[in-house]
PDB file of N, CA and C in Angstrom:
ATOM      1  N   UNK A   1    -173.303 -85.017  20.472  1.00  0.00           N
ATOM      2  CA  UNK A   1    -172.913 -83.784  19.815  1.00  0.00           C
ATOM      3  C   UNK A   1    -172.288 -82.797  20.791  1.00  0.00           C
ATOM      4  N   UNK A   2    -172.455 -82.689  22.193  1.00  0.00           N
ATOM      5  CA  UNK A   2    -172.053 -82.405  23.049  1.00  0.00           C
ATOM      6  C   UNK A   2    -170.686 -82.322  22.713  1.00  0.00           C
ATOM      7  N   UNK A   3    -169.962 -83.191  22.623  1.00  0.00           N
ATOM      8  CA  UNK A   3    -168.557 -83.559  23.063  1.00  0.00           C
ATOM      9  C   UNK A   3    -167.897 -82.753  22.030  1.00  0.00           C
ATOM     10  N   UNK A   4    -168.581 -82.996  20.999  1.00  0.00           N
ATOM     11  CA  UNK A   4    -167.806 -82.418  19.360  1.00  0.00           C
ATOM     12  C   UNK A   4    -167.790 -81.006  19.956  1.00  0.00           C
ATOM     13  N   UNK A   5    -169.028 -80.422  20.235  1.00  0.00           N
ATOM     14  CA  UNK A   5    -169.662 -78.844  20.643  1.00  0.00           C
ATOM     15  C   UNK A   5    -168.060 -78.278  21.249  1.00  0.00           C
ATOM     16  N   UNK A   6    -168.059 -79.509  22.245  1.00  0.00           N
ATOM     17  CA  UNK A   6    -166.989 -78.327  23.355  1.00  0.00           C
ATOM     18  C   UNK A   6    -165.854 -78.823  22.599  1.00  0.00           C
ATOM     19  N   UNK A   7    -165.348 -79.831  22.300  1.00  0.00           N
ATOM     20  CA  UNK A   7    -164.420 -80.174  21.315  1.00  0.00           C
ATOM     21  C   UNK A   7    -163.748 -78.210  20.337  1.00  0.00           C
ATOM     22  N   UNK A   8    -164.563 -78.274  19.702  1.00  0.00           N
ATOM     23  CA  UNK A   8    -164.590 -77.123  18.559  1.00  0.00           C
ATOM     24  C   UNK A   8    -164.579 -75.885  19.255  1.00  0.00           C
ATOM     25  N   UNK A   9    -164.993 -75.686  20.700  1.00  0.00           N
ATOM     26  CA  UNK A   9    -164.895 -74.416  21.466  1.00  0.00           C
ATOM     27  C   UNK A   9    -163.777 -74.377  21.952  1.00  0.00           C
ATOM     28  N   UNK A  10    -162.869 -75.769  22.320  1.00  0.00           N
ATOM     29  CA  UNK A  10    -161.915 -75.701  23.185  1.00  0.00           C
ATOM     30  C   UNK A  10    -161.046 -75.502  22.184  1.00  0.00           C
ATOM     31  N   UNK A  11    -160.854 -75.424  20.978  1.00  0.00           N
ATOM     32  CA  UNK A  11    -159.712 -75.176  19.778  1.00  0.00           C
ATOM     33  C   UNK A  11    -160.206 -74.188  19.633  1.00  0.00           C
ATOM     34  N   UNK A  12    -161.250 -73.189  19.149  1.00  0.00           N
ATOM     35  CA  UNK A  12    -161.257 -72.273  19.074  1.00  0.00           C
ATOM     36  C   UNK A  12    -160.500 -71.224  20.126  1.00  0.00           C
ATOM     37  N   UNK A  13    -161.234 -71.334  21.256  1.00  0.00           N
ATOM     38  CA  UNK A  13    -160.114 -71.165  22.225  1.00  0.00           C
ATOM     39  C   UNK A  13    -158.664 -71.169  22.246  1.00  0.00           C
ATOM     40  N   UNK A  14    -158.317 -72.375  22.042  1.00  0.00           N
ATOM     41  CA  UNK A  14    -157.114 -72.376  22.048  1.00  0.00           C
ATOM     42  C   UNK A  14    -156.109 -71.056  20.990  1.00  0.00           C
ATOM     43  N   UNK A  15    -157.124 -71.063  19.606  1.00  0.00           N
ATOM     44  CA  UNK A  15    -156.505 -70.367  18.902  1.00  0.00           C
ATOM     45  C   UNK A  15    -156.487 -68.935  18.801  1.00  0.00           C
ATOM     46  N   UNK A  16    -157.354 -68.723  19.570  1.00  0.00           N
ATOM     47  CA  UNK A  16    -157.669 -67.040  20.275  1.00  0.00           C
ATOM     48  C   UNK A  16    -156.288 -66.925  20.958  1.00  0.00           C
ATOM     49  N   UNK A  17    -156.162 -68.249  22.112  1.00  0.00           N
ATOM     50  CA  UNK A  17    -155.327 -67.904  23.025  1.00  0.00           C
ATOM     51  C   UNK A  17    -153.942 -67.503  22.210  1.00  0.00           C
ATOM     52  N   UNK A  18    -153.707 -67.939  21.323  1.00  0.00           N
ATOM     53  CA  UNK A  18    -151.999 -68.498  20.685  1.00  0.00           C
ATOM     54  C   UNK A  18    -152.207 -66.802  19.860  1.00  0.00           C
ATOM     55  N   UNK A  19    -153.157 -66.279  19.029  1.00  0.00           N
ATOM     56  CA  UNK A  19    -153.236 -64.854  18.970  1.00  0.00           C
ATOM     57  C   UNK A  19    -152.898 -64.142  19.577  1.00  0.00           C
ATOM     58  N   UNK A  20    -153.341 -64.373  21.104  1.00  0.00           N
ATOM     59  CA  UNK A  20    -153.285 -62.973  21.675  1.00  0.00           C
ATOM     60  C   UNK A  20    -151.469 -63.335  22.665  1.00  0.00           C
ATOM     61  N   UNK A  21    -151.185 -64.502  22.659  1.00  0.00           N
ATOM     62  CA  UNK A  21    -150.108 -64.500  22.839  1.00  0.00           C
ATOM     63  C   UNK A  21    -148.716 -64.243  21.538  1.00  0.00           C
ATOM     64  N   UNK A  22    -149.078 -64.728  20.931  1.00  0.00           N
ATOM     65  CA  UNK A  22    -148.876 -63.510  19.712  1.00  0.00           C
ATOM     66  C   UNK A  22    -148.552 -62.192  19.473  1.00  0.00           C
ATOM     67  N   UNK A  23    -149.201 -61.516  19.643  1.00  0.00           N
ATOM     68  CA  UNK A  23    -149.455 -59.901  20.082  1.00  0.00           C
ATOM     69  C   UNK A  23    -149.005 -59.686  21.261  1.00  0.00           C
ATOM     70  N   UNK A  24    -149.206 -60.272  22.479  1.00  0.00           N
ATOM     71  CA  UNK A  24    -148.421 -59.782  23.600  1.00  0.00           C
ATOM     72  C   UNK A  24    -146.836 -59.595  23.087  1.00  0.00           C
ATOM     73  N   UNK A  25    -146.227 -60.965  22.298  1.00  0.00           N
ATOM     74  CA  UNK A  25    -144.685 -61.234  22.079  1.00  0.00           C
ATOM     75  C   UNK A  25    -144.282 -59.697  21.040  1.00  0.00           C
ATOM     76  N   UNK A  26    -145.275 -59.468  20.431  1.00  0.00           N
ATOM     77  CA  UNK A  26    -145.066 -58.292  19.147  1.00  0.00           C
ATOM     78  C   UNK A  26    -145.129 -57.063  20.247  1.00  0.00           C
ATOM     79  N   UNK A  27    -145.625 -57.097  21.435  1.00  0.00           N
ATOM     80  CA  UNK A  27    -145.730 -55.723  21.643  1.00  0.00           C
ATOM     81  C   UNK A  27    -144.895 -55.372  22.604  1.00  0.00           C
ATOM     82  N   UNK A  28    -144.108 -57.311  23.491  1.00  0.00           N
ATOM     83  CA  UNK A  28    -142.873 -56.838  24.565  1.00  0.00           C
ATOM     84  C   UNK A  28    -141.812 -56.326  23.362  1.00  0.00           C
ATOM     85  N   UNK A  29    -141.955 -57.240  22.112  1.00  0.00           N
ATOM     86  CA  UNK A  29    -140.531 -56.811  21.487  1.00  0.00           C
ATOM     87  C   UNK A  29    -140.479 -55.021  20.873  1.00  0.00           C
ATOM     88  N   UNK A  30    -141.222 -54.410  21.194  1.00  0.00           N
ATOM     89  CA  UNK A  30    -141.210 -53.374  20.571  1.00  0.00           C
ATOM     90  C   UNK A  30    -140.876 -52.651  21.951  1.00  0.00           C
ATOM     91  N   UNK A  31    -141.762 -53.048  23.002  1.00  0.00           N
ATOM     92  CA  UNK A  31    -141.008 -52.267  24.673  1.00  0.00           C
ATOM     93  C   UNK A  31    -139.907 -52.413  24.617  1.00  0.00           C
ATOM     94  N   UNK A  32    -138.974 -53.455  24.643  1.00  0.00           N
ATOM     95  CA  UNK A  32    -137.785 -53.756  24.869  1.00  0.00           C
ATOM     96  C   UNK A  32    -137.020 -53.100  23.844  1.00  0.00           C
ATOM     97  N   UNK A  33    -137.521 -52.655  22.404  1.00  0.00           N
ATOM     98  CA  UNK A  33    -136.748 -52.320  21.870  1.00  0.00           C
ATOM     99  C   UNK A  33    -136.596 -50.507  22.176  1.00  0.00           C
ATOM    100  N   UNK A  34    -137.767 -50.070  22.401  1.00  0.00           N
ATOM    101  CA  UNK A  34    -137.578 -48.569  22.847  1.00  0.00           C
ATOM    102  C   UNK A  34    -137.188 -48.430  24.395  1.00  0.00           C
ATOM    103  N   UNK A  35    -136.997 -49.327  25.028  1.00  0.00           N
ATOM    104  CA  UNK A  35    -136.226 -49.533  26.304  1.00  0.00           C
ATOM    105  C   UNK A  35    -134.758 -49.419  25.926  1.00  0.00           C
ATOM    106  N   UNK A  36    -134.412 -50.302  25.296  1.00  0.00           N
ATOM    107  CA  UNK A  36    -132.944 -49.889  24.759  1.00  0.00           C
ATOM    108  C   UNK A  36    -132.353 -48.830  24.409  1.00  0.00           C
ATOM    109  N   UNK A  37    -133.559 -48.219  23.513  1.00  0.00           N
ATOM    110  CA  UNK A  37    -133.199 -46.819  22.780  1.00  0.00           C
ATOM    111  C   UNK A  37    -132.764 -46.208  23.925  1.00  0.00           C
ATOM    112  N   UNK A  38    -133.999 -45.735  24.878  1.00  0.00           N
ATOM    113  CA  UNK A  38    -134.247 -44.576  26.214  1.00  0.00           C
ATOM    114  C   UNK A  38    -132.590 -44.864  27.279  1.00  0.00           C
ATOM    115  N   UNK A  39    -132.230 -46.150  27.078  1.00  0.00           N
ATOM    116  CA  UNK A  39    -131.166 -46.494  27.329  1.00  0.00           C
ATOM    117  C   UNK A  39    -129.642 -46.224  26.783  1.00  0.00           C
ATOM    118  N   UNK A  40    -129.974 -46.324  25.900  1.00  0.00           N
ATOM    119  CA  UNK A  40    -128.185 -45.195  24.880  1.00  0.00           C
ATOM    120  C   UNK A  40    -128.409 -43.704  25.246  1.00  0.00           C
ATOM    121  N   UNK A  41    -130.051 -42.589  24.730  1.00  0.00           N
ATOM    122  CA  UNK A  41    -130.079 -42.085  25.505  1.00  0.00           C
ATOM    123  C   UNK A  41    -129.822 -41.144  26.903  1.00  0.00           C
ATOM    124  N   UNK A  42    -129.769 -42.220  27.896  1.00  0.00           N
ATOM    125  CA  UNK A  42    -129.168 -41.932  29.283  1.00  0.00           C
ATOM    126  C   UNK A  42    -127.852 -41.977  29.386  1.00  0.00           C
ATOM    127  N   UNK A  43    -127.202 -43.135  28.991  1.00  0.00           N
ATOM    128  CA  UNK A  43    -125.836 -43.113  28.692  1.00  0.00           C
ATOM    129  C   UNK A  43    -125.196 -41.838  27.557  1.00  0.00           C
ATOM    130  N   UNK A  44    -125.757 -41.524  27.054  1.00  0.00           N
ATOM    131  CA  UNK A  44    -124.925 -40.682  26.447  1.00  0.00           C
ATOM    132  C   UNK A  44    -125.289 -39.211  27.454  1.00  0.00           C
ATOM    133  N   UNK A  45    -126.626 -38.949  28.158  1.00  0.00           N
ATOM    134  CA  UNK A  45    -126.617 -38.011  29.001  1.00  0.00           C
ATOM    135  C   UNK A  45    -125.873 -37.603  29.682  1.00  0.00           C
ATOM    136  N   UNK A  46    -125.307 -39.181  30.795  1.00  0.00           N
ATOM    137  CA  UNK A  46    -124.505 -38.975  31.463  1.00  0.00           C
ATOM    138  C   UNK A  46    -123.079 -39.271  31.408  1.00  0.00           C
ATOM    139  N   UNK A  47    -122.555 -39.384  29.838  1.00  0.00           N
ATOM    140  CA  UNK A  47    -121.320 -38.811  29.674  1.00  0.00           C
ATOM    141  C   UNK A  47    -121.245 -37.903  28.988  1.00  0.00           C
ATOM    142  N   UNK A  48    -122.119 -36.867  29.035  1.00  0.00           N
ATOM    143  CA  UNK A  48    -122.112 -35.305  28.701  1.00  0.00           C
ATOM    144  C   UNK A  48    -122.123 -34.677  30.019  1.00  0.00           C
ATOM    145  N   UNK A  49    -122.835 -35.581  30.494  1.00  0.00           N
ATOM    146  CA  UNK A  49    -122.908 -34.712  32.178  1.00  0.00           C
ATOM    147  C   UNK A  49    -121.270 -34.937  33.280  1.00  0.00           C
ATOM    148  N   UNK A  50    -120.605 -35.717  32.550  1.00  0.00           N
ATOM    149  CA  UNK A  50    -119.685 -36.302  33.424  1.00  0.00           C
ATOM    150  C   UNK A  50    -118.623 -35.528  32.629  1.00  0.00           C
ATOM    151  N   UNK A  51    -118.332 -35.004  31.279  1.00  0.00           N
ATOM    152  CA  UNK A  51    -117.428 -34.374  30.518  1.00  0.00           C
ATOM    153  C   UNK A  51    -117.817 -32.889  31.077  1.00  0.00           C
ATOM    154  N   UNK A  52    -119.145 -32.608  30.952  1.00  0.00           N
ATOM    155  CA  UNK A  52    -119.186 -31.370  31.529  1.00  0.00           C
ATOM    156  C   UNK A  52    -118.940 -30.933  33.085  1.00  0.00           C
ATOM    157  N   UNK A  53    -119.088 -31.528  33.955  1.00  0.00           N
ATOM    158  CA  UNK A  53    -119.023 -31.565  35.332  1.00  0.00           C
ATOM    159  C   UNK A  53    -116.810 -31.887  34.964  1.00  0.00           C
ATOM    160  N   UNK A  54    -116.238 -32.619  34.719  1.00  0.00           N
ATOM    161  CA  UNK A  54    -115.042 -32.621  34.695  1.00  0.00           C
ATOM    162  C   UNK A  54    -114.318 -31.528  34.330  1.00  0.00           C
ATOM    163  N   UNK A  55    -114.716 -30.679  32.663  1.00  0.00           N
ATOM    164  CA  UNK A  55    -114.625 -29.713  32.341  1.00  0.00           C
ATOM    165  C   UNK A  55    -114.622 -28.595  33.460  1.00  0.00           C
ATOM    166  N   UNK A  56    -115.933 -28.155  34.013  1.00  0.00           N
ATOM    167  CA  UNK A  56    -116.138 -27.370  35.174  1.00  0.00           C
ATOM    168  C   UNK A  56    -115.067 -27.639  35.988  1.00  0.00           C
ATOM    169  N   UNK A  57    -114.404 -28.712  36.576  1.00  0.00           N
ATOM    170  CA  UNK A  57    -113.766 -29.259  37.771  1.00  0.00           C
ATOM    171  C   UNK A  57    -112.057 -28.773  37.267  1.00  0.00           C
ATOM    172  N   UNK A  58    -111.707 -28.465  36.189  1.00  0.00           N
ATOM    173  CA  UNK A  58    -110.828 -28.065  36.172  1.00  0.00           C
ATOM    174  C   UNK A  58    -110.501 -26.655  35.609  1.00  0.00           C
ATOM    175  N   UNK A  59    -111.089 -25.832  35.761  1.00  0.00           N
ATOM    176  CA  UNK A  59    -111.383 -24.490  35.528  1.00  0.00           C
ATOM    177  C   UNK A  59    -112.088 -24.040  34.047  1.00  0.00           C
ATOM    178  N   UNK A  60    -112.328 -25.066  33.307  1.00  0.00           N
ATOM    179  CA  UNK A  60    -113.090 -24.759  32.127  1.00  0.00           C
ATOM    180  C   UNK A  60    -111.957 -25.070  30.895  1.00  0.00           C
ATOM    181  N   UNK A  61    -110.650 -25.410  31.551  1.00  0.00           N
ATOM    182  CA  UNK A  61    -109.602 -25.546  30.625  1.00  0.00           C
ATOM    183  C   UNK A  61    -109.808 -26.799  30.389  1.00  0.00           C
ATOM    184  N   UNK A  62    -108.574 -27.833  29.725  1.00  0.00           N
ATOM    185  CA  UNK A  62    -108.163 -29.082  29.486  1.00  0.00           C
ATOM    186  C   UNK A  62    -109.308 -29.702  30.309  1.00  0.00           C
ATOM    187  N   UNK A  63    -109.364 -30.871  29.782  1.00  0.00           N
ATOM    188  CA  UNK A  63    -110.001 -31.774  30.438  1.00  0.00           C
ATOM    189  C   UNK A  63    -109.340 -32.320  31.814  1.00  0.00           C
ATOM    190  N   UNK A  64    -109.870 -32.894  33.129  1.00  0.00           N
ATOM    191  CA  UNK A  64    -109.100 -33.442  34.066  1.00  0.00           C
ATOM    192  C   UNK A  64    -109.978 -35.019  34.186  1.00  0.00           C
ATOM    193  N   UNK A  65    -108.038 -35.425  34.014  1.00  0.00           N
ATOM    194  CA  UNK A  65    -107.642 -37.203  34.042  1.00  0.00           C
ATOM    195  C   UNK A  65    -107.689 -37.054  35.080  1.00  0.00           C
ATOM    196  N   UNK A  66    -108.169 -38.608  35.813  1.00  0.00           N
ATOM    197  CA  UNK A  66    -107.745 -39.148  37.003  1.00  0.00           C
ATOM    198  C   UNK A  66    -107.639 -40.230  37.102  1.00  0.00           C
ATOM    199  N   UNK A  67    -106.510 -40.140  37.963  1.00  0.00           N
ATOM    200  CA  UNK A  67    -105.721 -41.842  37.885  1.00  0.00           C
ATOM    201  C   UNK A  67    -106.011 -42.954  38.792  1.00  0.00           C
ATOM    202  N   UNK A  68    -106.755 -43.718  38.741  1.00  0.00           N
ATOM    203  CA  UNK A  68    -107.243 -44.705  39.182  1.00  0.00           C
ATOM    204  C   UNK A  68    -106.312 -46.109  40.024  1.00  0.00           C
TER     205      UNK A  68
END
């Protein structure tokens, strides 16, 4: 009976394990998804910061192009 015993612990186990790996996958995909967000975000920060700093750079008038 032994064998059955650990038999039935080691699947139980197992199926704890596959749960909680489970939930780990549900909770990177939700990091990653508000990672992204915090990420448009920044990008849009810093092309407000880069329109405004350009703005400034040319006396507050027209925008200033530069030619690459």
């Amino acid at each position: 009976m032994s064998v059955i015993g650990d038999a039935v612990s080691a699947i139980k186990e197992a199926l704890k394990l596959a749960d909680d790996v489970k939930r780990t996958g549900a909770t990177l995909k939700e990091v990653a998804k508000e990672l992204r967000e915090h990420d448009r975000r920044i990008i849009r920060l810093e092309t407000q910061w880069e329109t405004a700093m350009a703005l400034r750079g040319s006396g507050g008038g027209m925008l200033k192009i530069e030619n690459h």
